[in-house]
C-alpha atoms as a PDB file:
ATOM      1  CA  UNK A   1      19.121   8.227 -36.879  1.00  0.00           C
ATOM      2  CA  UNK A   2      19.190   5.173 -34.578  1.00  0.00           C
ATOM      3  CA  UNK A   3      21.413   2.180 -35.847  1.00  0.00           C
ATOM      4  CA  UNK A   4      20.548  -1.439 -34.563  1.00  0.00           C
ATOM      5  CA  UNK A   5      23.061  -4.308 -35.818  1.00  0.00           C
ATOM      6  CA  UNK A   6      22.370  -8.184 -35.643  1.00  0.00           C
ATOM      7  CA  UNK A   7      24.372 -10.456 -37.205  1.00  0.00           C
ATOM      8  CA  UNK A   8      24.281 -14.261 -37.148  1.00  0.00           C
ATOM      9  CA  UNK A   9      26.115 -17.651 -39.230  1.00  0.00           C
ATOM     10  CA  UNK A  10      24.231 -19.772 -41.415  1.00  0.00           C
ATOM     11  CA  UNK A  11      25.458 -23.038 -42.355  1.00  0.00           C
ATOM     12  CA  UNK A  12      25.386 -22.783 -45.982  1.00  0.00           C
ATOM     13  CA  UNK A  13      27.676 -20.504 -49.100  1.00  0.00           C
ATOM     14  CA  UNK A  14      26.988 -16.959 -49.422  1.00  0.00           C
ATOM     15  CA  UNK A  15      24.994 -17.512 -53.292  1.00  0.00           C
ATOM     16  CA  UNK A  16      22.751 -19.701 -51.705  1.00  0.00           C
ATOM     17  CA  UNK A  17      21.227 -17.669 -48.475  1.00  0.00           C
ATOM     18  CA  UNK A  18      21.743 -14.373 -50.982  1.00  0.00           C
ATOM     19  CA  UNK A  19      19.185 -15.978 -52.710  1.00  0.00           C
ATOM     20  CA  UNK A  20      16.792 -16.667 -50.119  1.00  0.00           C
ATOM     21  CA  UNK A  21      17.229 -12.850 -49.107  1.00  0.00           C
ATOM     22  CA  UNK A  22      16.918 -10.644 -52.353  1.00  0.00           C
ATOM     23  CA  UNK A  23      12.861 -12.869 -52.663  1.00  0.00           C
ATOM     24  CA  UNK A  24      11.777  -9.522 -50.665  1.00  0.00           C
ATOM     25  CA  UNK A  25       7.992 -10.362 -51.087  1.00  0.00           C
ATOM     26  CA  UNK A  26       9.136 -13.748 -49.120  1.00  0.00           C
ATOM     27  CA  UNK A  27       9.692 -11.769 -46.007  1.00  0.00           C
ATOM     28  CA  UNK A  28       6.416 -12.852 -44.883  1.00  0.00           C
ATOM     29  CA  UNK A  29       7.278 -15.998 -44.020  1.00  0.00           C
ATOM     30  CA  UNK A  30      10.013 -15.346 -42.747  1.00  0.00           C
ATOM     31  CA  UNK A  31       8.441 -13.394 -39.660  1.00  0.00           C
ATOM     32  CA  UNK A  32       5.131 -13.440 -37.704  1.00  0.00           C
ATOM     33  CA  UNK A  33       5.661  -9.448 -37.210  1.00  0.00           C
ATOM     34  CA  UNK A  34       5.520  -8.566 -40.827  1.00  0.00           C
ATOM     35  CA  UNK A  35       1.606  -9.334 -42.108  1.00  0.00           C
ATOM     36  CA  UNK A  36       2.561  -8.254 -46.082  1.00  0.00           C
ATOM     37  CA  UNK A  37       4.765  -7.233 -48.553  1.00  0.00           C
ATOM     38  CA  UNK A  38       3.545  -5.623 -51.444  1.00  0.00           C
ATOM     39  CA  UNK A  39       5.503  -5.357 -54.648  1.00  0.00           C
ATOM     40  CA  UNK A  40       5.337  -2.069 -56.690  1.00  0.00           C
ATOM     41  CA  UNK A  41       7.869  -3.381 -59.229  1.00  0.00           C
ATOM     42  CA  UNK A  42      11.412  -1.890 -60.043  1.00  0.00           C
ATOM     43  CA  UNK A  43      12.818  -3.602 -56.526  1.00  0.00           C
ATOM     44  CA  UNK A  44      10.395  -1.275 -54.881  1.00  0.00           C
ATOM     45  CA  UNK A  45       8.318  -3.257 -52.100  1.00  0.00           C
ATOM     46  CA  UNK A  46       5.185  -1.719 -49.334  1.00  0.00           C
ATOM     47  CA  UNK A  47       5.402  -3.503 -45.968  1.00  0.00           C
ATOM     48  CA  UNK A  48       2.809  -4.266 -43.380  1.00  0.00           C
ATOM     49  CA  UNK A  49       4.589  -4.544 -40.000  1.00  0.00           C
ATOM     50  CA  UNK A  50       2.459  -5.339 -36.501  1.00  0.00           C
ATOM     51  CA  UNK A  51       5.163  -4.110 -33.669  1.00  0.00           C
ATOM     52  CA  UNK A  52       5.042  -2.480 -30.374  1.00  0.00           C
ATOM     53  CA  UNK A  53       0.965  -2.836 -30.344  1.00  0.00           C
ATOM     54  CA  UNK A  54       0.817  -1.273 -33.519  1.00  0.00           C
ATOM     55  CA  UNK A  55       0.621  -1.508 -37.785  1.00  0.00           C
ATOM     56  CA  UNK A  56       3.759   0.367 -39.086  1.00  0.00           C
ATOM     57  CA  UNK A  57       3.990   0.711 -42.828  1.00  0.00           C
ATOM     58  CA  UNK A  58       6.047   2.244 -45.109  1.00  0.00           C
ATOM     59  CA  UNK A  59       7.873   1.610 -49.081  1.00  0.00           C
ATOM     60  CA  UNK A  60      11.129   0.500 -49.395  1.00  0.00           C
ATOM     61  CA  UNK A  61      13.191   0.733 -52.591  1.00  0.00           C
ATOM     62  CA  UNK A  62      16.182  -1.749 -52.777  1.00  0.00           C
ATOM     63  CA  UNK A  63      19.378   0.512 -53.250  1.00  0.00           C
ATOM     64  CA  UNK A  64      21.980  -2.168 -53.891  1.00  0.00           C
ATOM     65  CA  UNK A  65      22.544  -5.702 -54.624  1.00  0.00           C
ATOM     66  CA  UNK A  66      25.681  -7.276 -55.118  1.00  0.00           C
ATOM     67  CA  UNK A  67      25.017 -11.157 -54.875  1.00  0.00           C
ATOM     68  CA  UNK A  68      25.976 -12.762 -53.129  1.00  0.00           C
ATOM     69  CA  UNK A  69      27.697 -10.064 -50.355  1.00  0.00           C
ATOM     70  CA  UNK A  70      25.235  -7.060 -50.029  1.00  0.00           C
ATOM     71  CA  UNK A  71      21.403  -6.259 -49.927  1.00  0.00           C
ATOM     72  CA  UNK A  72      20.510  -2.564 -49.144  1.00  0.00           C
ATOM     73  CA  UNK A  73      17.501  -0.565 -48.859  1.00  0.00           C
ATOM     74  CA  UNK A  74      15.980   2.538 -48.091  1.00  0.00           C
ATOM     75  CA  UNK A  75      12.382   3.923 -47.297  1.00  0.00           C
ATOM     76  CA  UNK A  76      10.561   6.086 -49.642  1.00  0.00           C
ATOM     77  CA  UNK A  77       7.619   6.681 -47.595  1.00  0.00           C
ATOM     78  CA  UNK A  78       6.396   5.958 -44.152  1.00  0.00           C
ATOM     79  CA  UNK A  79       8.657   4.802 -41.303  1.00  0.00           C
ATOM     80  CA  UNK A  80      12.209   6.740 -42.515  1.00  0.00           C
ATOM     81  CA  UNK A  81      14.469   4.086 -42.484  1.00  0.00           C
ATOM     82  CA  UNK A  82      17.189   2.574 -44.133  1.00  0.00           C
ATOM     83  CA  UNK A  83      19.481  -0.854 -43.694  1.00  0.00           C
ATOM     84  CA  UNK A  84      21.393  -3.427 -45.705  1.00  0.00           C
ATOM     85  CA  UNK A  85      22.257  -7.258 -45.328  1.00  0.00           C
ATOM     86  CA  UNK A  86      26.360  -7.873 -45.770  1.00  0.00           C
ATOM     87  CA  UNK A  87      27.059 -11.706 -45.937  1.00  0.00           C
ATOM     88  CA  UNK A  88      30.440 -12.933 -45.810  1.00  0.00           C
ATOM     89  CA  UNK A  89      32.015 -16.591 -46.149  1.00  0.00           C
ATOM     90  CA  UNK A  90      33.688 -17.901 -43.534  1.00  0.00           C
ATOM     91  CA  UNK A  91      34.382 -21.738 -42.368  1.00  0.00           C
ATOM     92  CA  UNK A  92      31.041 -22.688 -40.585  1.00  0.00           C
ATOM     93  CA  UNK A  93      29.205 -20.547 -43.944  1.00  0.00           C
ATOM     94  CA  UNK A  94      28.034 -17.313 -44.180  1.00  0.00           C
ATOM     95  CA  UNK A  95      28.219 -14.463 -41.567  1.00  0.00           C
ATOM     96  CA  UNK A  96      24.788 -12.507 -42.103  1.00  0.00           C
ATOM     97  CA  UNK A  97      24.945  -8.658 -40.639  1.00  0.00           C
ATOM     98  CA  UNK A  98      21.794  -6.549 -40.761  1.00  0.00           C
ATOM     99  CA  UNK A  99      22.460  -3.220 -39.822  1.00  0.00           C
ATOM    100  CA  UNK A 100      19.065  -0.830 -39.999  1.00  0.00           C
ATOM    101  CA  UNK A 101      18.944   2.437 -39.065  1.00  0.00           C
ATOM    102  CA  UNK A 102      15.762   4.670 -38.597  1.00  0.00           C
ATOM    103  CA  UNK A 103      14.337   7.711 -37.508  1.00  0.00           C
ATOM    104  CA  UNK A 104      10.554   9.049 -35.954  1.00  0.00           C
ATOM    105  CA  UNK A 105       9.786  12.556 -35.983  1.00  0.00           C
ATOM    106  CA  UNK A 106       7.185  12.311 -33.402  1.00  0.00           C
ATOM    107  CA  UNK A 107       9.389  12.653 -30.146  1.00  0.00           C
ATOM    108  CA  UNK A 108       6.748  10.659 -27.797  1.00  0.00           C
ATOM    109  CA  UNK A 109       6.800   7.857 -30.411  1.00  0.00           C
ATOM    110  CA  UNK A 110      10.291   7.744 -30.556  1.00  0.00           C
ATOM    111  CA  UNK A 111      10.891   7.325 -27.645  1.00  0.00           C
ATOM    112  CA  UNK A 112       7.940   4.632 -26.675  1.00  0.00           C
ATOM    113  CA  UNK A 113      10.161   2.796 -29.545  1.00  0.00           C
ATOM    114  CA  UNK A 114      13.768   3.065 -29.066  1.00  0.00           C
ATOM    115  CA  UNK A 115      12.562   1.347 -26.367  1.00  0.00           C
ATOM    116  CA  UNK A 116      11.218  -1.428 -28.142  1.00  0.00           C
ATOM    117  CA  UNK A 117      13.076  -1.620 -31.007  1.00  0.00           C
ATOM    118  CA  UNK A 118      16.430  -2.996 -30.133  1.00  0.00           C
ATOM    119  CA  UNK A 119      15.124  -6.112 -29.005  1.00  0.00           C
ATOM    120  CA  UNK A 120      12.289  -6.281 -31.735  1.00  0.00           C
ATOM    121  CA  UNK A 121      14.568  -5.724 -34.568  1.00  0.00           C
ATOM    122  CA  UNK A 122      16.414  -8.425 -32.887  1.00  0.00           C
ATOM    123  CA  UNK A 123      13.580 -11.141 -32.385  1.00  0.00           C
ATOM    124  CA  UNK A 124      12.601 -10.263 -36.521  1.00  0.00           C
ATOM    125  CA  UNK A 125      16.198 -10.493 -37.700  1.00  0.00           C
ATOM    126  CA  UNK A 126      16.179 -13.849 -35.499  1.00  0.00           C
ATOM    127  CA  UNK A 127      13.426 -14.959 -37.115  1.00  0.00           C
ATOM    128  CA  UNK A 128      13.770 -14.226 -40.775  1.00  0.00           C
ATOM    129  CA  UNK A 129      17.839 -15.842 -40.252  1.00  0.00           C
ATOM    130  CA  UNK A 130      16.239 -18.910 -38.386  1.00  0.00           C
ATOM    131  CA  UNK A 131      13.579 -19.366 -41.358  1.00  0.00           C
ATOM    132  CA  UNK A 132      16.064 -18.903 -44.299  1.00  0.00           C
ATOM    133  CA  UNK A 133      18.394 -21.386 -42.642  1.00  0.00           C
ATOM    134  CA  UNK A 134      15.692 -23.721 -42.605  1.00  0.00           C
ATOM    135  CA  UNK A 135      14.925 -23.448 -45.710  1.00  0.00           C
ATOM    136  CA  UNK A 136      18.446 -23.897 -47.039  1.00  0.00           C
END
């Protein structure tokens, strides 16, 4: 599996961005890459993801949630793929980590995205931290 890690501080307690981050379905507007999130109930969510020229989708199940420190999921079908959200207090607010790790079977396509996906994971976890901090 490939591992990409972003992390960035928010200027507000842990409770409150936890908040903005377990309202999966709000992912939406969070990011122009991710077209829909639809809930299947029991923290289970499908996403519709435009990336890399293409419409990725795939069902995540949420595997933990501790509020306000940790938000973890993993795929049940589509895009294998797994990843959590640790926040942590510190002075300027809360240190937000995503770490998500995935994996492609099809060799071509992997590699057409490890190229892409370091910086695209980065530009979506950019954009869903800039979003929630604007809404706090």
């Amino acid at each position: 599996m490939r591992s990409i890690t972003h992390s960035a501080i928010l200027p507000a307690p842990p409770d409150k961005v936890f908040a903005l981050l377990e309202r999966v379905e709000d992912f939406t507007e969070y990011s122009d890459l991710i077209t829909a999130i639809e809930p299947l109930g029991e923290e289970r969510y499908h996403w519709h993801v435009h990336a890399v020229g293409m419409d990725w989708t795939f069902a995540v199940q949420v595997t933990e949630k501790i509020a306000p420190t940790k938000l973890a999921w993993e795929s049940t079908e589509g895009i294998h793929n797994q990843g959590h959200y640790d926040l942590e207090a510190v002075d300027e607010g809360t240190r937000v980590t995503l770490t998500l790790e995935y994996q492609i079977r099809n060799r071509l396509l992997a590699k057409a995205v490890d190229r892409a996906a370091r910086p695209l994971v980065a530009k979506v976890s950019k954009q869903i931290l800039d979003r929630v901090e604007a809404r706090l």
